[in-house]
Protein backbone atom coordinates (compact mmCIF):
# COMPACT_ATOMS: atom_id res chain seq x y z
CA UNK A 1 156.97 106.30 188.60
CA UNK A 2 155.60 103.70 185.94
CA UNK A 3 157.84 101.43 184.33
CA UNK A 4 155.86 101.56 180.82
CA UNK A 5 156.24 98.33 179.25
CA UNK A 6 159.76 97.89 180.11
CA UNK A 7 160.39 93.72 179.76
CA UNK A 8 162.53 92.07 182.49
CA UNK A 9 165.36 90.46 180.47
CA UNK A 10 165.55 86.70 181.49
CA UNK A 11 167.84 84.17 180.24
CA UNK A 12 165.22 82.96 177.75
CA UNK A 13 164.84 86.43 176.17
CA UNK A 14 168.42 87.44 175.59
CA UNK A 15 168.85 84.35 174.04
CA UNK A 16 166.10 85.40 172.14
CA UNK A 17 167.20 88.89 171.60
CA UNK A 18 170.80 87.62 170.45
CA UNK A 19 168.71 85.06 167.91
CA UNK A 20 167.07 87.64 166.20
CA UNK A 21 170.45 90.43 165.25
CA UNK A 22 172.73 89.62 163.09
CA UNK A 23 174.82 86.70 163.90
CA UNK A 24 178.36 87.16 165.05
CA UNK A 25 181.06 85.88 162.77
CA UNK A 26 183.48 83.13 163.31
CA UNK A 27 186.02 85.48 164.04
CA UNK A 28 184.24 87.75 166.58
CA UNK A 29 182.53 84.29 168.44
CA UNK A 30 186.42 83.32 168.70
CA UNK A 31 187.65 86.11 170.60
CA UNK A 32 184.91 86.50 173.13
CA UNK A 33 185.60 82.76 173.73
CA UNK A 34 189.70 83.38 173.91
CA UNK A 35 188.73 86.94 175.72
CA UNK A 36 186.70 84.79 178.66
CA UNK A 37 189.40 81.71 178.81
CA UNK A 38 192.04 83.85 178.93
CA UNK A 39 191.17 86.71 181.29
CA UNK A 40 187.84 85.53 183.47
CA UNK A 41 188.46 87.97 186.17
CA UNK A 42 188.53 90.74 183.30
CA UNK A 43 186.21 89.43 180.29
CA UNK A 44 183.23 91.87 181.58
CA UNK A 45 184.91 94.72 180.24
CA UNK A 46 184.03 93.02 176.81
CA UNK A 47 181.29 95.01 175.72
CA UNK A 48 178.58 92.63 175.10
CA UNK A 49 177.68 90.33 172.71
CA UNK A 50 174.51 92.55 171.33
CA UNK A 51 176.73 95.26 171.04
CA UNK A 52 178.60 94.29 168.62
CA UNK A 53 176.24 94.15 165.84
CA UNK A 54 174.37 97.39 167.39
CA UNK A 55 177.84 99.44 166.85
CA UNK A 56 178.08 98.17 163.38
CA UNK A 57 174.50 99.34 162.81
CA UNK A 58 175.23 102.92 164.12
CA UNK A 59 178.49 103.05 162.30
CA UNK A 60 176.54 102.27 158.75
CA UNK A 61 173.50 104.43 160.16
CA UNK A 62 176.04 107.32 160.82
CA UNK A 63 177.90 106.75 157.57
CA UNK A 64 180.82 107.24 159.65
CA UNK A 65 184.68 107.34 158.13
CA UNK A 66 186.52 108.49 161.24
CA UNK A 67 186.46 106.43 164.15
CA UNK A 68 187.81 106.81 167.76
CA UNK A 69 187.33 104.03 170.44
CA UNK A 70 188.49 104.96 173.99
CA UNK A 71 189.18 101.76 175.86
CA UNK A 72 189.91 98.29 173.44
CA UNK A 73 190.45 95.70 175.84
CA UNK A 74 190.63 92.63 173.42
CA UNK A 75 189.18 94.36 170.62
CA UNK A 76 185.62 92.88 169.99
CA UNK A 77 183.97 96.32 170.08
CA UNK A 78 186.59 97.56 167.48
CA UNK A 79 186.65 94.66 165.10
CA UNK A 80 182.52 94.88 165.13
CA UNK A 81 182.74 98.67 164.17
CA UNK A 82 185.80 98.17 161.91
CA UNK A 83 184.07 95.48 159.58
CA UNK A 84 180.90 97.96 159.09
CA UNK A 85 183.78 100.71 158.06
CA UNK A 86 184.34 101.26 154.11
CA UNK A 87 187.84 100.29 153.14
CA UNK A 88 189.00 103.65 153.12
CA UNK A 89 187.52 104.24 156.54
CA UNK A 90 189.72 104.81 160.22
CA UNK A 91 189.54 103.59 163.10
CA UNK A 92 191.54 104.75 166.01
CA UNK A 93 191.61 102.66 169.06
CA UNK A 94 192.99 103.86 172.09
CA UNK A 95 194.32 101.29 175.51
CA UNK A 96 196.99 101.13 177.36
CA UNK A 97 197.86 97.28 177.28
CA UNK A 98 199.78 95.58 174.57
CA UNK A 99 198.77 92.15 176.34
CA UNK A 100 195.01 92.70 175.99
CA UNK A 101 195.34 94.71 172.57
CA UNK A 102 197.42 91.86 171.53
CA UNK A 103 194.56 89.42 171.20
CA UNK A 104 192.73 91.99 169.17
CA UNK A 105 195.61 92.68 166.36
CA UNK A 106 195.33 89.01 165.68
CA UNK A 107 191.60 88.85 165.44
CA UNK A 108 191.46 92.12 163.33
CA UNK A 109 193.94 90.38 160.90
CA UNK A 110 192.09 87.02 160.86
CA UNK A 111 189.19 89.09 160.07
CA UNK A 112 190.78 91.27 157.36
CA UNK A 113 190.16 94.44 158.57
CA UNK A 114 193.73 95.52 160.46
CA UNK A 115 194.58 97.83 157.69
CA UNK A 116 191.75 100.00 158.93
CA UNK A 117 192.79 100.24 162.43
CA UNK A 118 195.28 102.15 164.43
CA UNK A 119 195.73 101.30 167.76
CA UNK A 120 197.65 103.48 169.89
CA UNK A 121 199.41 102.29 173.26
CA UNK A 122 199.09 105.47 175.25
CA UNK A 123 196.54 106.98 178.04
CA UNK A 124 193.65 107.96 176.07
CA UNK A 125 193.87 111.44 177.06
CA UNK A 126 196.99 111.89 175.28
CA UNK A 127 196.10 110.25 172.54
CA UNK A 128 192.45 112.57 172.34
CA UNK A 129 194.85 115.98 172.64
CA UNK A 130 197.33 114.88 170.21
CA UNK A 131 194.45 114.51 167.61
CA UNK A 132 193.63 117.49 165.37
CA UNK A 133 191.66 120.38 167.15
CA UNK A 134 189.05 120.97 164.29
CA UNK A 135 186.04 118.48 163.82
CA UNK A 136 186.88 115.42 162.14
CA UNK A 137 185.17 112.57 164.34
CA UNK A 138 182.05 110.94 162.99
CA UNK A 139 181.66 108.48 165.71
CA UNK A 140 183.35 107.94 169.11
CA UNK A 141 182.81 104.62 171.65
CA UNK A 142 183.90 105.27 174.94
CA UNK A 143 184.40 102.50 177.36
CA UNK A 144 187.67 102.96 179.17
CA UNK A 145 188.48 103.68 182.65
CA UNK A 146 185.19 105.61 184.16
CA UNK A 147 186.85 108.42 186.76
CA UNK A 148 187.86 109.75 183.29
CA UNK A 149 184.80 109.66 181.17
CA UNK A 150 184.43 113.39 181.34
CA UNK A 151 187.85 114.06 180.52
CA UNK A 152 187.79 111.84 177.33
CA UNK A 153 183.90 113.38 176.82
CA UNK A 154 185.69 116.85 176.86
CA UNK A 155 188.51 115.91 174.72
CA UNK A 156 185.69 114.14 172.00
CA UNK A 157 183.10 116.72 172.13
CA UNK A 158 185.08 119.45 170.36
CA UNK A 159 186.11 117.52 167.44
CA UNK A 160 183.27 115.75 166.75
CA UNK A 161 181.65 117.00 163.41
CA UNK A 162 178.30 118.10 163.30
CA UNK A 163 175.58 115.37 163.62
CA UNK A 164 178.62 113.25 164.81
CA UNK A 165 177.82 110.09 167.20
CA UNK A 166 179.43 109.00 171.23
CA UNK A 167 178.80 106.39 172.30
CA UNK A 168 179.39 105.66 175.93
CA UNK A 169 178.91 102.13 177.54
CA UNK A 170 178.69 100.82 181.55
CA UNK A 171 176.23 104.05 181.82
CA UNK A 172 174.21 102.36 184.47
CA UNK A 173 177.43 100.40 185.82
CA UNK A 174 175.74 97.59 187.52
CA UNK A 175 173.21 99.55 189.02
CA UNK A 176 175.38 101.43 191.13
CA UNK A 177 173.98 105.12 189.58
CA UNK A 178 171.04 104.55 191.81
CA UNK A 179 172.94 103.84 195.04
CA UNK A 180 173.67 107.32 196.99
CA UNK A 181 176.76 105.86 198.23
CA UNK A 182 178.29 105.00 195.28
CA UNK A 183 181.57 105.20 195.53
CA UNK A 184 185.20 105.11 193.04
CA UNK A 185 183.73 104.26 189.37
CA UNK A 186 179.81 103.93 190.05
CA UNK A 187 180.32 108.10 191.87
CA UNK A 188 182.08 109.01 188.84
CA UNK A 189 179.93 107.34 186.27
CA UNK A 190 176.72 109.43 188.33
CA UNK A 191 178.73 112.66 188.07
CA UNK A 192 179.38 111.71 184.15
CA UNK A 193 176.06 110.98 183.36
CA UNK A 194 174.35 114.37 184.59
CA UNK A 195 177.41 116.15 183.19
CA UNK A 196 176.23 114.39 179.59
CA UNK A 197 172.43 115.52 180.20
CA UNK A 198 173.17 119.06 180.80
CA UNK A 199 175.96 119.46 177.87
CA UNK A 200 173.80 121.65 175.57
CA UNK A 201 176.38 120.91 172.70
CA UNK A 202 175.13 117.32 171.81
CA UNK A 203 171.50 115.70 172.14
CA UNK A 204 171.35 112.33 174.38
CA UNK A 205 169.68 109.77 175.11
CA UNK A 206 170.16 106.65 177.84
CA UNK A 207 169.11 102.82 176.66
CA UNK A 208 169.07 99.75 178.88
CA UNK A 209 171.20 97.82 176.35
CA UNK A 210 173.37 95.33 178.28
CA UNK A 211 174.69 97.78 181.13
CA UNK A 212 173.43 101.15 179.69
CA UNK A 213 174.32 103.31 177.02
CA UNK A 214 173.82 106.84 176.10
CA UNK A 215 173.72 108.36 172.49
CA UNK A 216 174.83 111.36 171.90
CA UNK A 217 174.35 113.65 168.86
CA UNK A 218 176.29 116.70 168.51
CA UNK A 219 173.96 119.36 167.59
């Protein structure tokens, strides 16, 4: 199977890449810094730096209002979609760690967007069920704990509005969706993805951006 013109990325180009988006802000540039110093055996569930200004993109792109993140770690991920929100907009976030989360109120202050996030200290799944049954989601980022990515998925997909956006990160998770003996998170993220591609309800698409992430429209 040809690889088109796909481009390896080296270190030169995502430097490159990274030159030419929108620069990170002082306060987003301080807590990946604080997010690597203080957790280095955890900072690669940061989503990545490009990221960031691609989720503020889709968020203006999608108009969205209503937010739901699934998985907040430090909070880069929310902060970048929260600053592309209108004031009036929402933004739930959803973890299950007040020391990680912690980090993130404080940047999300600094930043002056706090009034236009909720974070809830619960599993996610909770969280999803207690939400209103009808469509009200314009865009959902999921990148939380991947044995339940088609739980969340299921909880998402049914009260997303119309033309409504996920988006789920770590789709390729290192590489491991390949392997046929993928095991505990690359097995489920396998069994997530082809559960995504055959969901008939939304319209997807996969991207090598940073460790792969799908699109998906709801129809």
């Amino acid at each position: 199977m040809s690889k088109g013109n796909t481009t390896k990325i080296t270190d030169e180009l995502y430097a490159y890449v990274l030159a030419h988006n929108p620069p990170l802000d002082a306060v987003q540039r301080e807590l990946i810094r604080t997010t690597w110093e203080r957790f280095p055996d955890s900072a690669m569930m940061q989503s990545a730096e490009e990221q960031g200004p691609l989720l503020a993109f889709l968020v203006r792109l999608t108009g969205a209002r209503h937010i739901v993140e699934v998985g907040t770690f430090t909070g880069f991920s929310a902060l970048s979609m929260a600053q592309a929100l209108p004031r009036d907009g929402r933004l739930i976030a959803c973890d299950v760690s007040e020391e990680w989360t912690a980090y993130g109120r404080e940047a999300w202050a600094r930043a002056g967007v706090a009034d236009r996030i909720e974070l809830r200290i619960a599993p996610a799944r909770d969280t999803l069920r207690a939400m209103p049954d009808e469509p009200h989601i314009d865009l959902a980022y999921l990148d939380a704990d991947k044995v339940n990515y088609i739980a969340y998925w299921e909880e998402l997909v049914p009260r997303l509005r119309q033309g409504g956006l996920i988006v789920s990160d770590n789709v390729l998770y290192g590489g491991a969706v390949v392997d046929p003996d993928a095991t505990g998170g690359g097995a489920a993220i396998k069994e997530f993805n082809a559960h995504v591609a055959a969901d008939r309800r939304m319209e997807s698409v996969m991207l090598p951006v940073s460790d792969g992430i799908t699109l998906s429209r709801k129809r």
